[in-house]
Protein backbone atom coordinates (compact mmCIF):
# COMPACT_ATOMS: atom_id res chain seq x y z
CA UNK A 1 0.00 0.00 0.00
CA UNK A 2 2.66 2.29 0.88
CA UNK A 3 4.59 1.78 -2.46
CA UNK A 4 0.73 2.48 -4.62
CA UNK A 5 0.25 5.72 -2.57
CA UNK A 6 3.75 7.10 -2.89
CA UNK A 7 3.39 6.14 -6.56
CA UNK A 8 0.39 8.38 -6.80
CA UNK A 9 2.15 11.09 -5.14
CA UNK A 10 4.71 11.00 -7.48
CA UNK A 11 2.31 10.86 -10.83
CA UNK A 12 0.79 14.13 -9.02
CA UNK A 13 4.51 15.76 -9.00
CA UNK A 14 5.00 14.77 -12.59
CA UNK A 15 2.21 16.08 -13.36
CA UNK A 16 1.85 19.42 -11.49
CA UNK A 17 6.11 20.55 -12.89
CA UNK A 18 4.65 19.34 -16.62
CA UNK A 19 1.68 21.36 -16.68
CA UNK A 20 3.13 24.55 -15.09
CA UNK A 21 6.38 24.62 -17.61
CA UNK A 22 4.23 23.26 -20.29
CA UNK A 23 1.74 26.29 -19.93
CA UNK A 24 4.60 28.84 -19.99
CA UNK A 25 5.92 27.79 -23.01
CA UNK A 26 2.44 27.92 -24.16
CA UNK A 27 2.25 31.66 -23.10
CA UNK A 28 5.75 32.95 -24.24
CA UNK A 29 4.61 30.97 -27.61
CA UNK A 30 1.19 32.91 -28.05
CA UNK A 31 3.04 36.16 -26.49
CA UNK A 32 5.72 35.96 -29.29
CA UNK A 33 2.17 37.19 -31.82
CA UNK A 34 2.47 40.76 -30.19
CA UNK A 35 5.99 41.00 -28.50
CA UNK A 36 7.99 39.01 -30.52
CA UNK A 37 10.72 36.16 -29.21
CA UNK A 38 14.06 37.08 -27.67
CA UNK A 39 16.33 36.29 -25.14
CA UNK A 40 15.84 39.36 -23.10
CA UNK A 41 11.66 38.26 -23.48
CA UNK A 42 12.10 34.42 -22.54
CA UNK A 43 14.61 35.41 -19.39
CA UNK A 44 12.05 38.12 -18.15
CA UNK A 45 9.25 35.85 -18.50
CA UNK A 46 11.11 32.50 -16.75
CA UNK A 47 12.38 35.06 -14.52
CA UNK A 48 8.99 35.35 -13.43
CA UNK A 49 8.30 31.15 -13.38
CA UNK A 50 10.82 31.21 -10.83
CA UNK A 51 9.80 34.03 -8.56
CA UNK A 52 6.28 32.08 -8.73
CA UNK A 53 7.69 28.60 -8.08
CA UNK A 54 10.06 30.21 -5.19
CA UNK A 55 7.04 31.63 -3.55
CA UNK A 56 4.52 28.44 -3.78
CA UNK A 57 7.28 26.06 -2.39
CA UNK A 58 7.49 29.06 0.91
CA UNK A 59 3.92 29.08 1.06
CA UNK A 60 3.45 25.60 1.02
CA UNK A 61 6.10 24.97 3.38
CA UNK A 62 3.86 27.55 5.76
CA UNK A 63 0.39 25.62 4.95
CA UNK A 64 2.09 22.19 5.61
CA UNK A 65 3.08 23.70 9.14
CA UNK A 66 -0.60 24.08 9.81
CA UNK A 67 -1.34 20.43 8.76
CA UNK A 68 -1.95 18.22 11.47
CA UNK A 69 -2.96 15.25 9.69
CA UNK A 70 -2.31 13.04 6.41
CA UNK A 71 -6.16 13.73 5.34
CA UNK A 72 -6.04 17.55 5.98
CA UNK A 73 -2.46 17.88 3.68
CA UNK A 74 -3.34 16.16 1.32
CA UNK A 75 -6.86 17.90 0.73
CA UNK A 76 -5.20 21.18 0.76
CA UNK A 77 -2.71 19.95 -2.02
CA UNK A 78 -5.64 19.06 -3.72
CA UNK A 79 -7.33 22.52 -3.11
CA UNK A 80 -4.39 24.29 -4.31
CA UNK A 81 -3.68 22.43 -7.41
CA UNK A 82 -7.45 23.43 -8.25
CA UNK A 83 -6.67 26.48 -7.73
CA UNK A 84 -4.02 26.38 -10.02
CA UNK A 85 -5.82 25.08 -12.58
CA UNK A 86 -8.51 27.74 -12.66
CA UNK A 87 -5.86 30.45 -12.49
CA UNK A 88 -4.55 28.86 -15.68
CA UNK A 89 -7.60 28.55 -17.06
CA UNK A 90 -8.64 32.60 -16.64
CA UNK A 91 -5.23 33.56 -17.65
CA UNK A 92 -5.15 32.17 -20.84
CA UNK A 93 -8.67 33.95 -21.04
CA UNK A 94 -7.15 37.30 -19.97
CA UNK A 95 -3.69 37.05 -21.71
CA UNK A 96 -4.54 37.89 -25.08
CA UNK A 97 -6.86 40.96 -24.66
CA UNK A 98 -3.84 42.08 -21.81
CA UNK A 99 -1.27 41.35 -24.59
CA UNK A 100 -3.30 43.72 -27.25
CA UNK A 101 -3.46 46.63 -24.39
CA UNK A 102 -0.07 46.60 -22.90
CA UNK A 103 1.79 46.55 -26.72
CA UNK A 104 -0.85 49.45 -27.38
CA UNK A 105 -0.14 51.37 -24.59
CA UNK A 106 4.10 50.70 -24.05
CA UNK A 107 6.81 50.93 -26.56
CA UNK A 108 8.45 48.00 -23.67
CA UNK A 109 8.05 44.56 -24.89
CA UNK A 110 10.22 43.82 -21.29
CA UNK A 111 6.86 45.49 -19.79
CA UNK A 112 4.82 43.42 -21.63
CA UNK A 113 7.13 40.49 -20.72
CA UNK A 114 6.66 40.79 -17.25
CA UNK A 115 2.67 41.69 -17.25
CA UNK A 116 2.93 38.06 -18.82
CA UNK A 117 4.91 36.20 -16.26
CA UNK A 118 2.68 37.82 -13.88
CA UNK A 119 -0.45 36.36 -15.26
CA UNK A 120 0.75 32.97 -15.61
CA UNK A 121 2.89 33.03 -12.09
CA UNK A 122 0.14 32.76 -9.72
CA UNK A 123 -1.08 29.81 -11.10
CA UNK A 124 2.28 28.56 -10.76
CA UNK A 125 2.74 29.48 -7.26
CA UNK A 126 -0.42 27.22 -6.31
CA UNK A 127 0.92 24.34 -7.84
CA UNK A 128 4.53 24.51 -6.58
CA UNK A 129 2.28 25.44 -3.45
CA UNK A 130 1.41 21.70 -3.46
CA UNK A 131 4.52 20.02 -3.48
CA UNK A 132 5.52 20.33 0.14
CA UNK A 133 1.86 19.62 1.05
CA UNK A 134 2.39 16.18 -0.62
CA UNK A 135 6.02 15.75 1.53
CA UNK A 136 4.47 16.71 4.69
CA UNK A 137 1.13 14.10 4.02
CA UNK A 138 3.93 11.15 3.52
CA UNK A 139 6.14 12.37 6.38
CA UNK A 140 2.45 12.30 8.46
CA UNK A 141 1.02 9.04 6.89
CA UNK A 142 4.26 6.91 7.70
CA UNK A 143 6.25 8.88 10.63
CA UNK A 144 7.15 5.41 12.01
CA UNK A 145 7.99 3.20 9.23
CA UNK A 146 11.60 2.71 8.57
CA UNK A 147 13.16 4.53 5.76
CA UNK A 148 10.79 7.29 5.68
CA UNK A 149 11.73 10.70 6.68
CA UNK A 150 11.24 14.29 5.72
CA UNK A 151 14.16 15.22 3.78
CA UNK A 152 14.09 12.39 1.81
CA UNK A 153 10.64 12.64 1.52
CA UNK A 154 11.26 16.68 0.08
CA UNK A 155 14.08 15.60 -2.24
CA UNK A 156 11.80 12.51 -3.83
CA UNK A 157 9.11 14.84 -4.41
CA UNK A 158 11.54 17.98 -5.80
CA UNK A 159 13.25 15.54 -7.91
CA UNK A 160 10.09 14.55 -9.89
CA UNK A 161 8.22 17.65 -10.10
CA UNK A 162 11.68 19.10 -11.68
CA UNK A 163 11.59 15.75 -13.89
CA UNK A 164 8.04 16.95 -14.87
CA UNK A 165 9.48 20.77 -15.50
CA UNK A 166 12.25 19.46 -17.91
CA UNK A 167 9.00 17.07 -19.89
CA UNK A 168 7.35 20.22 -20.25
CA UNK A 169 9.90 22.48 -21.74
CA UNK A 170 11.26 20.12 -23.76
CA UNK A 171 7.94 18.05 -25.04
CA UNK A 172 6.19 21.06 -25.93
CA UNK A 173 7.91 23.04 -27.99
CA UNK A 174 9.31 19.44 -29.86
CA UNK A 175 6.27 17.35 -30.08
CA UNK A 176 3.10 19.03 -28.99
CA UNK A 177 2.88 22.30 -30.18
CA UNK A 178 3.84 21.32 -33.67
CA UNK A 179 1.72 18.00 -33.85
CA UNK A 180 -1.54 19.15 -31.50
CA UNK A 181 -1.07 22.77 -31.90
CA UNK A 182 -1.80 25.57 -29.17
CA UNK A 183 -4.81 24.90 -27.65
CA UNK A 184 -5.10 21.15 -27.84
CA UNK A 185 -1.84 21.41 -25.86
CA UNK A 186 -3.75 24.03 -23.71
CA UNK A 187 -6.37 21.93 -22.76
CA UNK A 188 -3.68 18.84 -22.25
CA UNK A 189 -1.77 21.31 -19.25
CA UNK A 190 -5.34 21.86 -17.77
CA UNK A 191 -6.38 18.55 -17.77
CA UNK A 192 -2.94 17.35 -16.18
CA UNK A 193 -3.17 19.80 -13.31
CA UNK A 194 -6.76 18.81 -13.08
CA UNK A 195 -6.13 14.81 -13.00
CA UNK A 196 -3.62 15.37 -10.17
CA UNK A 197 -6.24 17.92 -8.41
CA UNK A 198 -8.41 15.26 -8.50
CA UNK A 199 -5.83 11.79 -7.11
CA UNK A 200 -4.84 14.36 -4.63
CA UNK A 201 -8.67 14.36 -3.43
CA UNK A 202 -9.26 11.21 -4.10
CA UNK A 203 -6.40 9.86 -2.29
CA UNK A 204 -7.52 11.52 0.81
CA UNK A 205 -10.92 10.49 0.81
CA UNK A 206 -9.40 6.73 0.62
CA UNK A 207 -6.57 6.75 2.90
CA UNK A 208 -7.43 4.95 6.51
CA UNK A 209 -7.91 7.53 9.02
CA UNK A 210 -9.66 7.85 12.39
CA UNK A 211 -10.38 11.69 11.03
CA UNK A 212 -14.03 11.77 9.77
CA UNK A 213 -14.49 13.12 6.06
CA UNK A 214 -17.26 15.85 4.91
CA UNK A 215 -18.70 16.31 2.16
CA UNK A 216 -17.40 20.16 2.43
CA UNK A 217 -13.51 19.17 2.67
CA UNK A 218 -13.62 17.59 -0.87
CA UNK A 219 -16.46 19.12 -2.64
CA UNK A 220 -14.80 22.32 -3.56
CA UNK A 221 -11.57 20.88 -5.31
CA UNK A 222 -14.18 19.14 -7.39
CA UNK A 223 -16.21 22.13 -8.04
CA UNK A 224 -12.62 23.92 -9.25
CA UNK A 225 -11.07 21.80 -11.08
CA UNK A 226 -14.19 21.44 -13.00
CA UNK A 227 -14.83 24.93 -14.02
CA UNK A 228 -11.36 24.77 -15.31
CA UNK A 229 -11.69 22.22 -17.60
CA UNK A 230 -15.17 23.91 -18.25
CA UNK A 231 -13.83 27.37 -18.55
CA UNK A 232 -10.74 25.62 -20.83
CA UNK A 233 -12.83 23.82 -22.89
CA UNK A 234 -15.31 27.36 -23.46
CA UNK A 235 -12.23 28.91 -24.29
CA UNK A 236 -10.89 27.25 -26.78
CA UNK A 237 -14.26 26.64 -28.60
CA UNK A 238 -14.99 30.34 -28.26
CA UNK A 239 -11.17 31.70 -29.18
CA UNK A 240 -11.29 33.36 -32.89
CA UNK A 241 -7.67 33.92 -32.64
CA UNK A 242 -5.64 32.66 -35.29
CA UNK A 243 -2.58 31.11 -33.69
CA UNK A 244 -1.05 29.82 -37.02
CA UNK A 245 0.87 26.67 -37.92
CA UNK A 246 3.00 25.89 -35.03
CA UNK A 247 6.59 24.31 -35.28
CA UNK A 248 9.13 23.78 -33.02
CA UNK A 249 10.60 27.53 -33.59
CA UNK A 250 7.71 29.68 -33.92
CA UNK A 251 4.37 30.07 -35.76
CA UNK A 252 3.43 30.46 -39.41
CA UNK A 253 0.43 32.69 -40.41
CA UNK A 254 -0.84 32.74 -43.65
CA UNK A 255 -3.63 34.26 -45.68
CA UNK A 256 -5.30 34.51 -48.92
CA UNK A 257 -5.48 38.02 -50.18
CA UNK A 258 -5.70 39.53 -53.71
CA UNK A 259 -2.75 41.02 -56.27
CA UNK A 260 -4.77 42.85 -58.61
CA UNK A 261 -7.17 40.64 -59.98
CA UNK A 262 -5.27 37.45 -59.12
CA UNK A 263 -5.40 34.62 -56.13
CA UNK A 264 -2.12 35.51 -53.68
CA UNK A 265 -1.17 34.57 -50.69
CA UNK A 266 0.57 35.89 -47.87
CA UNK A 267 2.92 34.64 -44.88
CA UNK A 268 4.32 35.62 -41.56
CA UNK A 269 5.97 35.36 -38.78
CA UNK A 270 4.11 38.27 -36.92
CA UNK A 271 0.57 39.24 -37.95
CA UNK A 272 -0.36 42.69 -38.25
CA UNK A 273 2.91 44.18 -38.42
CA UNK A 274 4.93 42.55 -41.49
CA UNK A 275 4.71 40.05 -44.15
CA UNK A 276 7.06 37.18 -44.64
CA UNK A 277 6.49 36.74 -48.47
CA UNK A 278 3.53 37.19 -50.60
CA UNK A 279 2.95 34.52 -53.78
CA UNK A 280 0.48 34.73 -56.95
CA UNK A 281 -0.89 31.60 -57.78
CA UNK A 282 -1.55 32.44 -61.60
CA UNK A 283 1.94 33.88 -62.56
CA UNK A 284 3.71 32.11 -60.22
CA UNK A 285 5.79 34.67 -59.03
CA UNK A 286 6.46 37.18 -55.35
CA UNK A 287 4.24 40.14 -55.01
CA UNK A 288 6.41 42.00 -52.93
CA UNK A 289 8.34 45.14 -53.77
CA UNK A 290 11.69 43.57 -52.33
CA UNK A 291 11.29 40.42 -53.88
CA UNK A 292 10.67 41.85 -57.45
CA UNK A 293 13.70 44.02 -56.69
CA UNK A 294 15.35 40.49 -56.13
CA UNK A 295 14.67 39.25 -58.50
CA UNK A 296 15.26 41.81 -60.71
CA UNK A 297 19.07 42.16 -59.34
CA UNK A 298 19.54 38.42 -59.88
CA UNK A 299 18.09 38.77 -63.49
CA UNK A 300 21.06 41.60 -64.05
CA UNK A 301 23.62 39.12 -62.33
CA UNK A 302 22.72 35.92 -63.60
CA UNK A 303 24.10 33.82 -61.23
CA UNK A 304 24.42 29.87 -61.41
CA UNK A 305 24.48 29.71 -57.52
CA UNK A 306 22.12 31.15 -54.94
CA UNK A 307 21.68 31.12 -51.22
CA UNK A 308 18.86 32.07 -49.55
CA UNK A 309 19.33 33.25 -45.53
CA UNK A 310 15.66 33.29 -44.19
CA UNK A 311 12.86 31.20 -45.86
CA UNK A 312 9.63 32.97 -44.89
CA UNK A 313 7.03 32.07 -47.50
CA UNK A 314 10.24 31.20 -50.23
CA UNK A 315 8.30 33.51 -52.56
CA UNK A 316 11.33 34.77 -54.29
CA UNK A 317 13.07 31.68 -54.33
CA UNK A 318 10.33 30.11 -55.87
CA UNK A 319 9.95 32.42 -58.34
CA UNK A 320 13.49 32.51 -59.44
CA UNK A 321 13.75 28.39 -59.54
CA UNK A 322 10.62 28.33 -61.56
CA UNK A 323 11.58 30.70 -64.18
CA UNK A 324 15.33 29.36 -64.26
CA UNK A 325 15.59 25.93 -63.49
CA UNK A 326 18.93 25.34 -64.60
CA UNK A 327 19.86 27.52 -61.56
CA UNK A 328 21.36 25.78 -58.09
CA UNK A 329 18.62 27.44 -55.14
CA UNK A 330 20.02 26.93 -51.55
CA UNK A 331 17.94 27.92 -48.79
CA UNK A 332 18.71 28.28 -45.17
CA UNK A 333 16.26 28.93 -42.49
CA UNK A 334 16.15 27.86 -39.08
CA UNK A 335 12.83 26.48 -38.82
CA UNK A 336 13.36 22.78 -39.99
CA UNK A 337 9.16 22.19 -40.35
CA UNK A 338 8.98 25.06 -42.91
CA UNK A 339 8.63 23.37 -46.23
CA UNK A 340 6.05 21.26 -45.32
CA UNK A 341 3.61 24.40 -44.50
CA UNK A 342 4.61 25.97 -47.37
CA UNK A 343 4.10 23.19 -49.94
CA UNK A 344 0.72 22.29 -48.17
CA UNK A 345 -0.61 26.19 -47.22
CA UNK A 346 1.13 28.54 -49.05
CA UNK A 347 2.70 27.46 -52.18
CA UNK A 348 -0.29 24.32 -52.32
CA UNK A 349 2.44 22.32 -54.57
CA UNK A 350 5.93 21.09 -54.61
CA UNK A 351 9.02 23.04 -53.60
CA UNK A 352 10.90 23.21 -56.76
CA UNK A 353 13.14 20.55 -57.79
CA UNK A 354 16.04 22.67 -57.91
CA UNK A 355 15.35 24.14 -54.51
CA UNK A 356 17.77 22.83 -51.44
CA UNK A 357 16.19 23.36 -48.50
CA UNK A 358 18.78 23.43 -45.16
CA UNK A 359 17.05 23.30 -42.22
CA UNK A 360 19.91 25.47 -40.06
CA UNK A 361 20.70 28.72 -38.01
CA UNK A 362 22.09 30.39 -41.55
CA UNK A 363 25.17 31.93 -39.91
CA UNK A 364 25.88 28.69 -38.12
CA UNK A 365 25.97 26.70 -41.46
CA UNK A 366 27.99 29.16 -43.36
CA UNK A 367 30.51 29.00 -40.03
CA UNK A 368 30.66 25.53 -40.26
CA UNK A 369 30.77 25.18 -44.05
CA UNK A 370 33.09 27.80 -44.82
CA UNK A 371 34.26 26.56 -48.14
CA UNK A 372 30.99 27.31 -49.00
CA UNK A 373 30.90 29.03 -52.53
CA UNK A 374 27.74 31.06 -53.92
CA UNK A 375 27.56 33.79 -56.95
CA UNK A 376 24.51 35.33 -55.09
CA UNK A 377 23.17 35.48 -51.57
CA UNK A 378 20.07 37.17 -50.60
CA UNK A 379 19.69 38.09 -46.71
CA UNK A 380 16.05 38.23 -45.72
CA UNK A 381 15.38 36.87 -42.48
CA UNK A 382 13.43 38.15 -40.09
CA UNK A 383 11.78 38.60 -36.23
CA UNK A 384 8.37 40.23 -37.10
CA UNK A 385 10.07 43.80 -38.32
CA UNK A 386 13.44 43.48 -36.54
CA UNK A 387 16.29 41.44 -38.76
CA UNK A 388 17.97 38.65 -37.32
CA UNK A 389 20.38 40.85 -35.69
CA UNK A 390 23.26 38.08 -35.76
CA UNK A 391 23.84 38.21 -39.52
CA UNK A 392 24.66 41.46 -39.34
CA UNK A 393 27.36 42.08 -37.07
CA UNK A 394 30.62 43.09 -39.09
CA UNK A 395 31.98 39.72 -38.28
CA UNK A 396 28.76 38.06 -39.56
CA UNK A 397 28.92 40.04 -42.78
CA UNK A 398 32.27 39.85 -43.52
CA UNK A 399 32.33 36.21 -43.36
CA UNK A 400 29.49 36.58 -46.25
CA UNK A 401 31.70 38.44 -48.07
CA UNK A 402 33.92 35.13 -48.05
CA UNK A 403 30.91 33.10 -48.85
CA UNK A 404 29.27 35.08 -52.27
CA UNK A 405 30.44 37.43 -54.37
CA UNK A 406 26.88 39.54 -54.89
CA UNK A 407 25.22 40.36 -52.03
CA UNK A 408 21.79 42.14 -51.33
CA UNK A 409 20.18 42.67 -47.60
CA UNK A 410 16.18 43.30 -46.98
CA UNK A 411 16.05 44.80 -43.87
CA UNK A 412 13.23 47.05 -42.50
CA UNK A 413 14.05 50.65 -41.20
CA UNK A 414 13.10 54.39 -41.31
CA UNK A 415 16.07 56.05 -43.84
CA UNK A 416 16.55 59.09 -41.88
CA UNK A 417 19.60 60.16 -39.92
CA UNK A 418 18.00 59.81 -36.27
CA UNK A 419 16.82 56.52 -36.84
CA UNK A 420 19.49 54.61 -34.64
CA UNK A 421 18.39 50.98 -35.34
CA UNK A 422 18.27 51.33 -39.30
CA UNK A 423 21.87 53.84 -39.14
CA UNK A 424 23.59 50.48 -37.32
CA UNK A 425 22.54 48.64 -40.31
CA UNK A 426 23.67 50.77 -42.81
CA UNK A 427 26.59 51.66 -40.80
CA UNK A 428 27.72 48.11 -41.02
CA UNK A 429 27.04 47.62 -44.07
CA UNK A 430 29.40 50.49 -45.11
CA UNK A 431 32.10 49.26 -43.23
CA UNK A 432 31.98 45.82 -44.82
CA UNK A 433 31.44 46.50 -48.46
CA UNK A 434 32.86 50.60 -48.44
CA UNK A 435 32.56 51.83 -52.46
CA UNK A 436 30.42 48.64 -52.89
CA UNK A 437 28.19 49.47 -50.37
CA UNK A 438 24.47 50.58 -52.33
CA UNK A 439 21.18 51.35 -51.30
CA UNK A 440 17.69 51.22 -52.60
CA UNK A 441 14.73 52.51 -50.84
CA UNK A 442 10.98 52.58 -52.19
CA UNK A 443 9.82 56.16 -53.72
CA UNK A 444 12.30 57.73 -51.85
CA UNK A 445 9.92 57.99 -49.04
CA UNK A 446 11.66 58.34 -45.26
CA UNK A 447 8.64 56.42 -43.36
CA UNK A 448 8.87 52.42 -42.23
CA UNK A 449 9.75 50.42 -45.30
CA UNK A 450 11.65 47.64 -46.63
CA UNK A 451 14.96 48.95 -47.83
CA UNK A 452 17.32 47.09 -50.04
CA UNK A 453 21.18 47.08 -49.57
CA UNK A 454 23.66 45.61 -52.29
CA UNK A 455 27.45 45.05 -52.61
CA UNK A 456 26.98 46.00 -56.01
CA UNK A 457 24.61 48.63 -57.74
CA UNK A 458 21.85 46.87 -57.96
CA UNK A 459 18.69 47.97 -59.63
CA UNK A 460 17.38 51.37 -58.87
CA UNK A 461 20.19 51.97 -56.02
CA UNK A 462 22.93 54.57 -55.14
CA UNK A 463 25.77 54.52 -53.14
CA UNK A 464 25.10 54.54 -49.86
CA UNK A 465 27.85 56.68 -48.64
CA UNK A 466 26.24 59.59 -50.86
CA UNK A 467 22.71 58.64 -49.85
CA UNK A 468 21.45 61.88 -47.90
CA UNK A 469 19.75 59.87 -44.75
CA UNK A 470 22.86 58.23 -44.10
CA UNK A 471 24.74 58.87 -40.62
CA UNK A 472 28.65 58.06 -41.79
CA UNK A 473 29.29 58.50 -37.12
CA UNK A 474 26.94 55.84 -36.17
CA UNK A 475 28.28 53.35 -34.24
CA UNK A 476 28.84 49.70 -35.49
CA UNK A 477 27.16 46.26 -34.34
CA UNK A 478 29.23 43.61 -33.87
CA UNK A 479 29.50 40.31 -32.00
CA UNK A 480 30.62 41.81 -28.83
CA UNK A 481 28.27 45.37 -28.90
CA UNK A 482 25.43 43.41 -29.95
CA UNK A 483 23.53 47.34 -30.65
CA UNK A 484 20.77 45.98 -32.90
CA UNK A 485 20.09 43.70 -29.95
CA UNK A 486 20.30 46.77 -27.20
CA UNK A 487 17.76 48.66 -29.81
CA UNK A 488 15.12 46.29 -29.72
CA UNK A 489 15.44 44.74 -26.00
CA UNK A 490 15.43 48.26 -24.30
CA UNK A 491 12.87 49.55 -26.99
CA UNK A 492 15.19 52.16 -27.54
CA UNK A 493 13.43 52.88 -30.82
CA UNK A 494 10.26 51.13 -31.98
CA UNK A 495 9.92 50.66 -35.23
């Protein structure tokens, strides 16, 4: 008997750490639609999960104090692991109209960061809260057999629920959110926590004790844990949000829209403040204004060799391979799970034959393949508006410069002087390439845009040392003054 109920408790500590880490990946995942994905935003956030687990393990320590008997701890762990299932349960409720008014009303995505970890923390403080509820109901329930004591009791029990932390934060982001999606995972975290509310309560009712039971002492876990799975399940049948197609990186969002008169598509990374890459059906070819500009430049350069760094939608890669398949198409983006959305939801057909899809951090391939030859590289990857500040240190660039002989950048910026974030770009890029260094921006207009920078004159483009928006003294990025990264973390600038 003793084995079977420490068993349980056990499954409940499983349980309880896979739920709570499982449900903040959940929420940094869904966050990442309005504040993006960064280091800075994952440490504030788990920053957060920590304070919250910290202060449920002290408060549970307290409540376990106050237990007197096996019964009465356990039906408190079970009360508190109801209560942090309902807490889940409203905070997914609360978190995305919260999201929509903090990014509205801060320029801080660290604000928004923390208003997050916040909402999710005090469910995760009452079911941390549990854990040394369970210790102190086996330390009660078998005080006198041999081999049983507190500490080991407290380490057993911290050792599993930790166990069940690491299954969440790794099974998540791997398998579930990819092959379930967002809010079948959702309702998996809610159900967990509410199982072990419920073998917690269960459990106590069971176990032989001289203390009578009433009705009221259980009653109310069962009435919580309920209207979490009830408010869950409302939730997710209610929720009109479009969370995308999720993969182990991030989220794909795509829509059908209209080019003229013809069928398009779009794709992105971040709804509702850029587009990945837009595609027309009919002609089979980009509709963006960067991508035709791409295009364009390759048609003037006629390379035999391309690499792609950023997928997105592969719009313009597609479009080139189609129209010249005798050409070699490499392209490198970090989300291995990519081609299969886009030749199911976006493209609706084959990749192109003479397409080479790498699966790959971009920089880290080129690093590790440095023999790596190309006659034309295209940099285009993205976090919503903000590049991927790592290929665009002068060290990153540079070792381009190794890797391709033409090179073009999209990047997205304001082209005036007092922009910081888009001078660090261009300042970089002038130090790399110097009289090669070219620029292209759309209508000449200084407001957010895509703007196009070449090693060569490309298209349309002047030199960017003569281009009038262009600040010769700002300082550089580079691998050890990450600035693009201090830009965008401290919301310096919002573009």
């Amino acid at each position: 008997m003793q084995k079977k109920v420490l068993m349980i408790c056990l499954v409940i500590a499983l349980l309880e750490g896979f739920a709570g880490l499982g449900i903040e990946i959940y929420a940094i995942r869904i966050s990442a639609t309005y504040i993006g994905s960064s280091i800075s935003i994952t440490g504030v956030i788990l920053a957060m999960v920590l304070i919250a687990i910290a202060v449920g393990y002290w408060y549970g320590g307290r409540l376990s104090q106050a237990a007197r008997t096996p019964r009465q701890a356990l039906l408190q762990a079970g009360y508190v692991l109801s209560l942090s299932a309902i807490s889940h349960a409203i905070a997914c409720i609360i978190q995305l109209p919260l999201l929509a008014a903090m990014t509205s009303s801060t320029d801080s995505p660290i604000i928004a960061a923390i208003g997050v970890g916040l909402l999710f923390g005090v469910g995760l403080a009452f079911g941390s809260t549990a854990i040394p509820l369970i210790t102190q109901f086996l330390s009660l329930k078998y005080k006198n057999h041999d081999g049983v004591d507190a500490g080991k009791n407290a380490g057993t029990m911290v050792a599993i629920t930790t166990v069940g932390s690491v299954l969440g934060s790794t099974v998540t982001p791997i398998f579930l959110l990819p092959y379930i999606g967002l809010m079948s995972s959702l309702a998996l975290f809610i159900a967990s926590l509410a199982f072990s509310a419920w073998l917690c309560t269960k459990l106590a009712i069971q176990i032989e004790s001289d203390e009578p039971i009433k009705a009221s002492d259980h009653v109310t876990n069962y009435l919580l844990f309920t209207s979490a799975l009830v408010m869950t399940a409302a939730f997710i049948m209610m929720n009109r949000v479009d969370t995308g197609y999720q993969t182990a990186t991030g989220a794909w969002f795509i829509k059908d829209t209209l080019a003229g008169r013809d069928l398009a598509v779009t794709i992105t990374d971040k709804p509702g403040q850029s587009t990945s890459s837009c595609w027309v059906y009919a002609t089979q070819k980009n509709c963006h204004w960067y991508g035709e500009i791409a295009v364009e430049a390759i048609g003037q350069t006629k390379p035999d060799t391309l690499v792609f760094l950023g997928g997105a939608g592969m719009g313009t890669p597609s479009e080139v391979a189609h129209y010249n398949p005798k050409m070699k198409v490499t392209v490198i983006d970090i989300d291995k799970d990519l081609p299969k959305i886009i030749e199911k939801h976006f493209l609706k057909a084959p990749i192109a034959a003479n397409i080479e899809f790498i699966g790959d951090d971009a920089r880290g391939y080129l690093t590790r393949n440095k023999q790596a030859r190309y006659d034309f590289m295209l940099i285009d990857a993205f976090q919503g508006q903000h590049v991927a500040s790592n290929l665009y240190t002068l060290e990153a660039l540079t070792q381009f410069k190794a890797n391709s002989n033409d090179i073009m950048a999209n990047i997205i910026g304001i082209p005036r002087k007092e922009h910081g974030y888009t001078q660090t770009i261009l300042k970089n890029w002038q130090e790399v390439f110097g009289d090669t260094a070219y620029v292209l921006t759309k209508y000449g207009s200084v407001n957010l845009q895509n703007i196009m920078l070449c090693n060569f004159a490309c298209p349309g483009s002047q030199k960017l040392a003569q281009a009038e928006f262009f600040n010769a003294q700002q300082p550089v990025h580079t691998d050890d003054l990450p600035r693009l990264d201090r830009y965008y973390y401290r919301a310096i600038e919002r573009l």
